[in-house]
N, C-alpha and C. Protein backbone atom coordinates (compact mmCIF):
# COMPACT_ATOMS: atom_id res chain seq x y z
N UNK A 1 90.59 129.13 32.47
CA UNK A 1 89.81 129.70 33.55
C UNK A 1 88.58 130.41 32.98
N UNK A 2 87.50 130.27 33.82
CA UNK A 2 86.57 131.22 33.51
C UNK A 2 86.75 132.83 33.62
N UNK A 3 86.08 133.29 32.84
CA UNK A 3 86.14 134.52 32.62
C UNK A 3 84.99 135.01 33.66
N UNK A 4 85.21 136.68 34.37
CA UNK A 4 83.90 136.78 34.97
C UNK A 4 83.76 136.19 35.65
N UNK A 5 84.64 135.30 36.40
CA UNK A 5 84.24 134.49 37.80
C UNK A 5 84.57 135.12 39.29
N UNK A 6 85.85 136.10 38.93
CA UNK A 6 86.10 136.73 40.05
C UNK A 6 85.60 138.16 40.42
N UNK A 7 85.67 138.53 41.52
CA UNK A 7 85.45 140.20 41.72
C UNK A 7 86.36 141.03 41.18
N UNK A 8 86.22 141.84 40.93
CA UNK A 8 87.70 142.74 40.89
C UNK A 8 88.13 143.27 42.02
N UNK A 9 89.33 143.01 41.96
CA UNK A 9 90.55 143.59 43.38
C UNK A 9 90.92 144.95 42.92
N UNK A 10 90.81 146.16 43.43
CA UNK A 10 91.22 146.78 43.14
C UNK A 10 91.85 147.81 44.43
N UNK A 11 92.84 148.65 44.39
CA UNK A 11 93.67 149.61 45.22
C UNK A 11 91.97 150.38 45.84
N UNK A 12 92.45 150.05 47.31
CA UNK A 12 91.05 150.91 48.27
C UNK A 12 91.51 152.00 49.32
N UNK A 13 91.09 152.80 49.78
CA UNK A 13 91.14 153.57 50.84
C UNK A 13 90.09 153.07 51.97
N UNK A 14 90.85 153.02 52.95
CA UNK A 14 89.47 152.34 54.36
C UNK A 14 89.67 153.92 54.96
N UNK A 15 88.56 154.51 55.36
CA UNK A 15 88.28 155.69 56.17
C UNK A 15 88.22 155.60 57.64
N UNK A 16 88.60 155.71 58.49
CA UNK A 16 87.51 155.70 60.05
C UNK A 16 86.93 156.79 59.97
N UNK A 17 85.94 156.72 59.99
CA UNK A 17 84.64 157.90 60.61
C UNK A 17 84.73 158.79 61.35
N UNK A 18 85.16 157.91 63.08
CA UNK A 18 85.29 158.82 63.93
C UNK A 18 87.06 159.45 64.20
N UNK A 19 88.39 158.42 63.90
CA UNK A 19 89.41 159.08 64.11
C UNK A 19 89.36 160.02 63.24
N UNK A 20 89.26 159.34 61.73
CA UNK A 20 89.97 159.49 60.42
C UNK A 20 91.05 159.09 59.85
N UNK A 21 91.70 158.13 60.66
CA UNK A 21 92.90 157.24 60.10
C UNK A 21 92.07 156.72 58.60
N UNK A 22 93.43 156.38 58.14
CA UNK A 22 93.20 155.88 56.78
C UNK A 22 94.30 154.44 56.93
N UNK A 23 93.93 153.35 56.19
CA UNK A 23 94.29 152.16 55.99
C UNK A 23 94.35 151.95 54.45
N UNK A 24 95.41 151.98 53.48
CA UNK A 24 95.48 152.44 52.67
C UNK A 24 95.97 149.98 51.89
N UNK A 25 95.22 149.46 51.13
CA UNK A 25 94.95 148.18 50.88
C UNK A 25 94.32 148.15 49.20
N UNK A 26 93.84 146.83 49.27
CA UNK A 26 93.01 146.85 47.87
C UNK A 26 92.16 146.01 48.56
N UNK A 27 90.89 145.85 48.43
CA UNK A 27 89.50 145.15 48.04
C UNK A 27 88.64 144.71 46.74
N UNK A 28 87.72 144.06 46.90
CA UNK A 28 86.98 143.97 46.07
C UNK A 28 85.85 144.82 46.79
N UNK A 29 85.64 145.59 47.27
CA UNK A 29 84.49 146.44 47.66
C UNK A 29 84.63 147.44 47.08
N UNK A 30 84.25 148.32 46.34
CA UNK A 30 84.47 149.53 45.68
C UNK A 30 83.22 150.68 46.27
N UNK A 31 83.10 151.84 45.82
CA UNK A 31 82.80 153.07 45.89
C UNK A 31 82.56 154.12 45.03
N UNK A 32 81.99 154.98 44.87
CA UNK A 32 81.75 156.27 44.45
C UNK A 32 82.75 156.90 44.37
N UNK A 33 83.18 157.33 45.43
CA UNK A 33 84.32 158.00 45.83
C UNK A 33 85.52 157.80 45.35
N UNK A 34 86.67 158.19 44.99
CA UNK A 34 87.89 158.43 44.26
C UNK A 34 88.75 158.90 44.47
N UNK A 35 90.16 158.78 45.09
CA UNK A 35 91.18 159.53 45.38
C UNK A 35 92.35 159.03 44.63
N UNK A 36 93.01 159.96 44.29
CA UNK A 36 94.29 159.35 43.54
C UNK A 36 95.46 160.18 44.29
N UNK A 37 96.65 159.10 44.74
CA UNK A 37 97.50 159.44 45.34
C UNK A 37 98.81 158.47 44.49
N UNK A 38 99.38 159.70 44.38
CA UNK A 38 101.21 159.30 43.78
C UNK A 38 100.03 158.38 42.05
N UNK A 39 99.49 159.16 41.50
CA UNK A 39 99.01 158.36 40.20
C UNK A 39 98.61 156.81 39.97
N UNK A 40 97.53 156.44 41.44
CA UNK A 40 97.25 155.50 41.33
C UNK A 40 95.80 155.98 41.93
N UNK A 41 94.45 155.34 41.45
CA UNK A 41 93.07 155.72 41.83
C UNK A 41 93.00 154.72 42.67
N UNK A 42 92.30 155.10 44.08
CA UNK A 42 91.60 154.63 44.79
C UNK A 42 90.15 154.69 45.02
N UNK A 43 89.76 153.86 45.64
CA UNK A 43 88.33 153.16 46.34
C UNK A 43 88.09 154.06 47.38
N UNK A 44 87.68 154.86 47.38
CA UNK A 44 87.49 155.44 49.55
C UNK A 44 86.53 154.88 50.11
N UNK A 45 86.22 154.15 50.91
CA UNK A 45 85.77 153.47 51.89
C UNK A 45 85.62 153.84 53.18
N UNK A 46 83.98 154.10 53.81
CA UNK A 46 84.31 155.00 55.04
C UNK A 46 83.94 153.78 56.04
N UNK A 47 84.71 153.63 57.27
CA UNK A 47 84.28 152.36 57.79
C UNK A 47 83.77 153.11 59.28
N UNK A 48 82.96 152.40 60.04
CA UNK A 48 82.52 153.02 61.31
C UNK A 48 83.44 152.76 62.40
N UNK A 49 83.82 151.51 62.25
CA UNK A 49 85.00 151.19 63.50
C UNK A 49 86.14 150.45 62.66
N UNK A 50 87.00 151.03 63.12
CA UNK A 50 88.44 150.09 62.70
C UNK A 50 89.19 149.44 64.01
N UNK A 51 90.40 149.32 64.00
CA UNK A 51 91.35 149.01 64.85
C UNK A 51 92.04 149.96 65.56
N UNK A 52 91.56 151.17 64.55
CA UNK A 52 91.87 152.69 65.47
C UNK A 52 90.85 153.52 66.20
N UNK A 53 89.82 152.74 65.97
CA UNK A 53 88.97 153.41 67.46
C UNK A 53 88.41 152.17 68.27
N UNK A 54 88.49 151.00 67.47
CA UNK A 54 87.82 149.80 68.33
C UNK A 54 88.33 149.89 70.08
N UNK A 55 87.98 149.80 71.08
CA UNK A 55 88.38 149.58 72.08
C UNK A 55 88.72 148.81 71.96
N UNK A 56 89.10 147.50 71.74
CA UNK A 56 89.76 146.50 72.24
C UNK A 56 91.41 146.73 72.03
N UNK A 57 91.42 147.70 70.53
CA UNK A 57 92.39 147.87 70.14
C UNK A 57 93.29 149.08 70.91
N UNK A 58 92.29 150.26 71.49
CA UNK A 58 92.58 150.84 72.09
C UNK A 58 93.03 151.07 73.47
N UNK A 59 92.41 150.62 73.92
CA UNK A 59 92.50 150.08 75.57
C UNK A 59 91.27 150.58 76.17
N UNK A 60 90.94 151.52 75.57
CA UNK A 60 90.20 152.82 76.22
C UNK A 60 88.59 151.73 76.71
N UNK A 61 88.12 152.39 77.90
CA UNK A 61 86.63 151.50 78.27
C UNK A 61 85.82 152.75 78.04
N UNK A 62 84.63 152.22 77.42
CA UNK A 62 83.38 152.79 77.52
C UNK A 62 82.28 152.43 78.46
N UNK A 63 81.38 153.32 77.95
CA UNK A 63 80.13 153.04 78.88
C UNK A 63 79.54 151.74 78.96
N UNK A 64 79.90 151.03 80.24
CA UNK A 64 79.06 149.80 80.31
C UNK A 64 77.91 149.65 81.18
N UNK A 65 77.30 148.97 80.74
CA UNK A 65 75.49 149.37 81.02
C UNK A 65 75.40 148.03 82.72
N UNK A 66 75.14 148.67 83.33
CA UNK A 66 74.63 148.06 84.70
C UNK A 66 73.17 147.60 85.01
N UNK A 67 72.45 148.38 84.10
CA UNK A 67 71.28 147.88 83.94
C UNK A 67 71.17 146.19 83.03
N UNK A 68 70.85 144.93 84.03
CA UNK A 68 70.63 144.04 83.30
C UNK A 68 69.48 143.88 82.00
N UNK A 69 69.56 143.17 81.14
CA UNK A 69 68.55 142.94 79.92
C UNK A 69 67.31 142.40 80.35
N UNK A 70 67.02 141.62 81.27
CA UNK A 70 65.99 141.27 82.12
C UNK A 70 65.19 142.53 82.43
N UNK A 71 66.10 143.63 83.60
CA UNK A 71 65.17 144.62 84.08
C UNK A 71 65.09 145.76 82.96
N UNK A 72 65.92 145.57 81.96
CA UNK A 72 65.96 146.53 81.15
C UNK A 72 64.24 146.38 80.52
N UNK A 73 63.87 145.02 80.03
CA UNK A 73 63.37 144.50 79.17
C UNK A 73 62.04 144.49 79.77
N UNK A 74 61.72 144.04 81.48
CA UNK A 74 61.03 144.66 82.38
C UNK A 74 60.09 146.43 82.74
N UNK A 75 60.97 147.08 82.11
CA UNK A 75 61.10 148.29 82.63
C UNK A 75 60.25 148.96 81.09
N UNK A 76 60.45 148.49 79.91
CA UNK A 76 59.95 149.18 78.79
C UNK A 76 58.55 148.29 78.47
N UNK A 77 58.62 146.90 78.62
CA UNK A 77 57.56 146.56 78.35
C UNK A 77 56.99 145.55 79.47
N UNK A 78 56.98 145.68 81.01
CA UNK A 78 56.18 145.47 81.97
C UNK A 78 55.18 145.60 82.53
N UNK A 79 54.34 146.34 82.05
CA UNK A 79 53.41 147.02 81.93
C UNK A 79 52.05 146.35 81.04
N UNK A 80 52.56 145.89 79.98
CA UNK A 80 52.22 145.75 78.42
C UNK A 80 51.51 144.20 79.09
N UNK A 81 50.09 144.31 79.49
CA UNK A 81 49.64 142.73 79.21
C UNK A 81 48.66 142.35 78.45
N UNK A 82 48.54 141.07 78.03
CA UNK A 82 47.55 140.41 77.05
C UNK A 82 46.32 140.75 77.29
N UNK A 83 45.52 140.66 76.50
CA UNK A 83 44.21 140.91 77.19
C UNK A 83 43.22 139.14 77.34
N UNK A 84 43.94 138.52 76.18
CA UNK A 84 43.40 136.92 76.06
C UNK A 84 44.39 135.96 74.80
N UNK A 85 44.23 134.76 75.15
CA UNK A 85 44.83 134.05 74.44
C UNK A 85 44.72 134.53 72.64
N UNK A 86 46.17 134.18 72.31
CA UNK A 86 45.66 134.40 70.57
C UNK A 86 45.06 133.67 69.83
N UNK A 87 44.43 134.37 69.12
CA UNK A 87 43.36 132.49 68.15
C UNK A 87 43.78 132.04 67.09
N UNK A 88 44.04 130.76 67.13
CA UNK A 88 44.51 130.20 65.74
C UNK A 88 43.68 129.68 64.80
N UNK A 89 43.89 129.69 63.70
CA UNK A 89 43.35 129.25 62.72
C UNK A 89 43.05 130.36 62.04
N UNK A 90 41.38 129.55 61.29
CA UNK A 90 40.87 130.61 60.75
C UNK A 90 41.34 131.23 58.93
């Protein structure tokens, strides 16, 4: 086998952000960060969404937007017109 072909796998900590659950795995993604638990070093890894705040996972609904992307898209730049064709070349 080649040498240097793979990543290294190593023991990780996944963070959530907003619970703070921890998901305790190995990756090849590593970190700065360092925790050692029961004499083994970990990876800490802070993730923004997991499976413990994802809604889908949760049940929980958030804010869903009623405003369509059309009038949304209308509404910020409707206003905004050309003054003349663009010129090509040149």
């Amino acid at each position: 086998m080649k040498k240097d072909l793979h990543p290294n796998y190593a023991p990780a900590i996944f963070v959530d952000m907003t619970t703070g659950a921890r998901f305790i795995t190995r990756s090849t993604k590593s970190s700065e960060k360092k925790e050692t638990i029961d004499g083994v070093e970990y990876n800490v890894i802070s993730m923004g969404v997991t499976s413990d705040s994802h809604p889908f996972f949760t049940g929980q609904k958030q804010f869903v937007d009623t405003e369509g992307r059309i009038d949304k898209f209308q509404k910020r730049f409707g206003s905004v017109r050309r003054v003349g064709k663009p010129k090509l070349g040149a």
